[in-house]
Protein backbone atom coordinates (compact mmCIF):
# COMPACT_ATOMS: atom_id res chain seq x y z
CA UNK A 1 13.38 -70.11 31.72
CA UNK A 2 11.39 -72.40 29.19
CA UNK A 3 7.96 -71.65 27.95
CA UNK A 4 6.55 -74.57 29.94
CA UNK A 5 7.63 -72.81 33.74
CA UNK A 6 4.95 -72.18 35.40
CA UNK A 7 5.22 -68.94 37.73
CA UNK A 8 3.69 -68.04 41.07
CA UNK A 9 3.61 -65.16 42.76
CA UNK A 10 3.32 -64.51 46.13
CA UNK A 11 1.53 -61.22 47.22
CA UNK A 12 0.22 -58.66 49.51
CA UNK A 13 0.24 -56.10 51.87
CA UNK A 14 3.27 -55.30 54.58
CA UNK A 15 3.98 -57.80 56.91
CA UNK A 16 1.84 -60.03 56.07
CA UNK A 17 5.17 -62.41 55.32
CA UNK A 18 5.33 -62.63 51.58
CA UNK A 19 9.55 -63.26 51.47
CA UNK A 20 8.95 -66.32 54.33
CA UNK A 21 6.20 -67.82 52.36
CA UNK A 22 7.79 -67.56 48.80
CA UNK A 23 10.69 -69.14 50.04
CA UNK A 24 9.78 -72.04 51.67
CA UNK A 25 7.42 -72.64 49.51
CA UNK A 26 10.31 -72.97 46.64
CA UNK A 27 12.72 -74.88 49.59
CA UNK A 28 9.40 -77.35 49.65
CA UNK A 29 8.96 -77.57 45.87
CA UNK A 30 12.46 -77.79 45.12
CA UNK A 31 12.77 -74.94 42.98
CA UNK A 32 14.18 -71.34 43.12
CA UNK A 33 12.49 -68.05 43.64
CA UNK A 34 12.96 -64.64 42.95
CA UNK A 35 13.41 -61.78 45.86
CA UNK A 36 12.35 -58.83 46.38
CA UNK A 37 14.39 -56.52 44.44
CA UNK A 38 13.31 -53.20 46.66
CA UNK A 39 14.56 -54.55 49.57
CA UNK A 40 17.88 -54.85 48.42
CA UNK A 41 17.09 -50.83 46.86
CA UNK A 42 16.05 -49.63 50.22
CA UNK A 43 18.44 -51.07 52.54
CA UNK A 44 20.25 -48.11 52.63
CA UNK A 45 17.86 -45.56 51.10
CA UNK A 46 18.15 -42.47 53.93
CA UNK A 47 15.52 -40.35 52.18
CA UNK A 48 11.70 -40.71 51.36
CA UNK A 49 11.02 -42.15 47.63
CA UNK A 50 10.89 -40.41 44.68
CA UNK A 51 8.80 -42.02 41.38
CA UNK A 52 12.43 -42.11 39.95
CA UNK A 53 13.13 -44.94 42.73
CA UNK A 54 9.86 -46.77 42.05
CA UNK A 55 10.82 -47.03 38.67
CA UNK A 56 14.58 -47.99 39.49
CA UNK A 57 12.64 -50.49 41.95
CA UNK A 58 10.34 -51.77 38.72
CA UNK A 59 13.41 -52.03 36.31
CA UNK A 60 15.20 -54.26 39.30
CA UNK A 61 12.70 -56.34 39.73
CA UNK A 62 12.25 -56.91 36.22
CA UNK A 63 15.94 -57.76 36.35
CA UNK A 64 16.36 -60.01 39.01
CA UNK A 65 12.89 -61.76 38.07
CA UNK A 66 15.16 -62.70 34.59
CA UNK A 67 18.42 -63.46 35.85
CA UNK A 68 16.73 -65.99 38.55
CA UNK A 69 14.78 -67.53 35.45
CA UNK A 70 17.75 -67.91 33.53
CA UNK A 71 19.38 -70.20 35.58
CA UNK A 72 16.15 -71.79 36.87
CA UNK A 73 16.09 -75.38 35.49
CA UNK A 74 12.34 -76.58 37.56
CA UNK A 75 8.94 -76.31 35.49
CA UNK A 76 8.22 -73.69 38.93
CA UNK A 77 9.28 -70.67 39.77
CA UNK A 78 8.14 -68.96 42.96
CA UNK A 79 7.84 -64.88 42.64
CA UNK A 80 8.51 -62.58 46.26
CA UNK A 81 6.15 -60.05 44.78
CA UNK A 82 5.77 -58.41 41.31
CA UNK A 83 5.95 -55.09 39.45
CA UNK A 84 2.46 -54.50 40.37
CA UNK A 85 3.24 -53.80 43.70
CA UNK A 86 5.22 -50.34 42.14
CA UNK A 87 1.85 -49.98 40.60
CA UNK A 88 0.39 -49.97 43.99
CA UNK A 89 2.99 -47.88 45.62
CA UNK A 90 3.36 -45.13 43.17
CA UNK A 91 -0.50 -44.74 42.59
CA UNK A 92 -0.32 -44.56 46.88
CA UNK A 93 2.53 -41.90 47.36
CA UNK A 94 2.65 -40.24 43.87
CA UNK A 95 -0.87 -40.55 42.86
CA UNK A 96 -0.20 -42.23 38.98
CA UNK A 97 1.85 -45.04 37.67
CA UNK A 98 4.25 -44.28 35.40
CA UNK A 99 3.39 -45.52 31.76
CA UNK A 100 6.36 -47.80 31.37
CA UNK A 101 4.92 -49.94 34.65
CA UNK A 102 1.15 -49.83 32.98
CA UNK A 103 2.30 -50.98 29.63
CA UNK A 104 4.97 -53.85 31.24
CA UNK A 105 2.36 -55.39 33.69
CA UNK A 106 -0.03 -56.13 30.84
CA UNK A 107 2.33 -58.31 28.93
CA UNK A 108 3.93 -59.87 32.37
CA UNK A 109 2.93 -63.18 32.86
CA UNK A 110 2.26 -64.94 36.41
CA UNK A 111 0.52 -68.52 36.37
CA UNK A 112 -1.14 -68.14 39.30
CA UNK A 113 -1.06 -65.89 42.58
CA UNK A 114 -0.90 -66.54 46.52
CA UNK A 115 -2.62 -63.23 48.14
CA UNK A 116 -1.56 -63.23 51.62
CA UNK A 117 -4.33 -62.23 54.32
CA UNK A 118 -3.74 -59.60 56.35
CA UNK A 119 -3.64 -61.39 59.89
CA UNK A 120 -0.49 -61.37 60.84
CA UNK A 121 0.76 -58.81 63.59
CA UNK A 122 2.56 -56.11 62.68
CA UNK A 123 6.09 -57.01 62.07
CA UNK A 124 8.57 -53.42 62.51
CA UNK A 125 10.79 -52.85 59.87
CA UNK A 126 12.24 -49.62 58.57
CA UNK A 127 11.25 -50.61 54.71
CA UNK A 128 7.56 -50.76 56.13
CA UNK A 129 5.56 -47.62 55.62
CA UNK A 130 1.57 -48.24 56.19
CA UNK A 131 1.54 -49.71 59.61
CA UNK A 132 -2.72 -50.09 60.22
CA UNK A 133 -3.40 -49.97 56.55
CA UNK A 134 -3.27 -53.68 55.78
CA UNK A 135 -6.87 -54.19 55.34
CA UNK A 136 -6.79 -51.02 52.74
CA UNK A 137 -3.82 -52.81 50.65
CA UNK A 138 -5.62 -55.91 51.45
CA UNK A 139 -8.66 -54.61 49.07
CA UNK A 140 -6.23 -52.62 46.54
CA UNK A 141 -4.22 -56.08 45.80
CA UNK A 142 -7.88 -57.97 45.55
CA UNK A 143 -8.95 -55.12 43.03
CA UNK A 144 -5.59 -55.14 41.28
CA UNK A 145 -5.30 -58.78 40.57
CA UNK A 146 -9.30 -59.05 39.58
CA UNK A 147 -8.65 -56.35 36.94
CA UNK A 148 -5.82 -58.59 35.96
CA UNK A 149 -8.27 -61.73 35.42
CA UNK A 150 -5.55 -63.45 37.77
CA UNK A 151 -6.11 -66.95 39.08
CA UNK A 152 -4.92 -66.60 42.69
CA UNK A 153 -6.23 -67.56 46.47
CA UNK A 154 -6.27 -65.65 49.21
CA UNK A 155 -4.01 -67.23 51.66
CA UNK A 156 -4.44 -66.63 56.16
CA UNK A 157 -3.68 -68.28 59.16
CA UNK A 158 -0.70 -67.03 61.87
CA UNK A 159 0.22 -71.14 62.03
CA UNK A 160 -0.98 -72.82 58.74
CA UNK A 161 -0.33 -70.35 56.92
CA UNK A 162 2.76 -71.86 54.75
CA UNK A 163 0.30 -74.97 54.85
CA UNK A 164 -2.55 -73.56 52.93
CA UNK A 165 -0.11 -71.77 50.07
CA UNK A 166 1.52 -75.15 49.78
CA UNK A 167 -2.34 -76.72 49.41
CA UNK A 168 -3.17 -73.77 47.03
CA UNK A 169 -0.25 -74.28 44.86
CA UNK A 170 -1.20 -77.74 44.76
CA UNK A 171 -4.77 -77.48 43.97
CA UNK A 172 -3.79 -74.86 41.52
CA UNK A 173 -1.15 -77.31 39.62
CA UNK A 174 -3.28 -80.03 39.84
CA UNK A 175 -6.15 -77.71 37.54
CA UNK A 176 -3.38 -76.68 35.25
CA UNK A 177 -3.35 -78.22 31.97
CA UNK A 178 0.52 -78.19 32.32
CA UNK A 179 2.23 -81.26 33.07
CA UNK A 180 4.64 -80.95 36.18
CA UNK A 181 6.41 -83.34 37.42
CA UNK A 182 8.37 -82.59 40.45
């Protein structure tokens, strides 16, 4: 991934469709986009998590997040999440990030953020763990990314919902003092 790509990630609490939204909204822009590397951790995960798996979950993420990059050839690149969502986990279950996370989301980069409302129903899925807690997360991610000084927009809507991320990513590209062409 050049200097010149311009990454967005797409955030928020459980269910609120993150992994739908990030990719269509690279299938729309043409481009790629990373997943979310804990998924593919927990699939088969038959115990509660440890910090050791948050931090196996941060290192994979950081992984994937590269390897997608490296073989991205589009100015964008579309994010299902960051490391700051082990932030937000381990601070929830374990009470403390682990300094490795703290130090590495300083120095990682994201252009611009989609924070997804929490106003979708409840989707069940056995990697979901805070079923009634969205507007909680809802205020932790809003905290989290101001202490960031992130440029993002808070995304809603049960059926416009891929609509306004596409129209935020717009307006958002259209401010930036990149060139895009796409």
């Amino acid at each position: 991934m050049g200097n010149n790509t311009i990454k967005i990630a797409v955030v928020g609490p459980e269910s609120t469709g993150k992994s739908t939204i990030a990719s269509a909204l690279a299938q729309h822009f043409n481009t790629l986009w990373v997943p979310e590397y804990s998924r593919f951790y927990c699939e088969n995960l038959n115990r509660a998590y440890t910090l050791q798996d948050e931090l196996n979950m941060f290192y994979g993420q950081l992984a994937l997040e590269k390897a997608v990059s490296s073989i991205n050839k589009d100015p964008l690149l579309f994010c299902d999440t960051t490391i700051l969502t082990v932030k937000i986990w381990s601070d929830e279950l374990f009470g403390h990030t682990p300094p490795e996370v703290l130090n590495r989301i300083k120095t990682l980069h994201y252009d611009f953020y989609i924070l997804l409302k929490n106003d979708l129903p409840w989707q069940d899925d056995p990697l979901r763990d805070f079923k009634g807690r969205g507007d909680y997360f809802m205020e932790v991610w809003r905290k989290e990314l101001q202490a960031l000084n992130a440029q993002f927009a808070e995304v809603g809507g049960t059926t416009s919902r891929l609509a306004k991320a596409i129209a935020a990513v717009e307006q958002f590209l259209e401010k930036s003092s990149n060139t895009i062409i796409i």
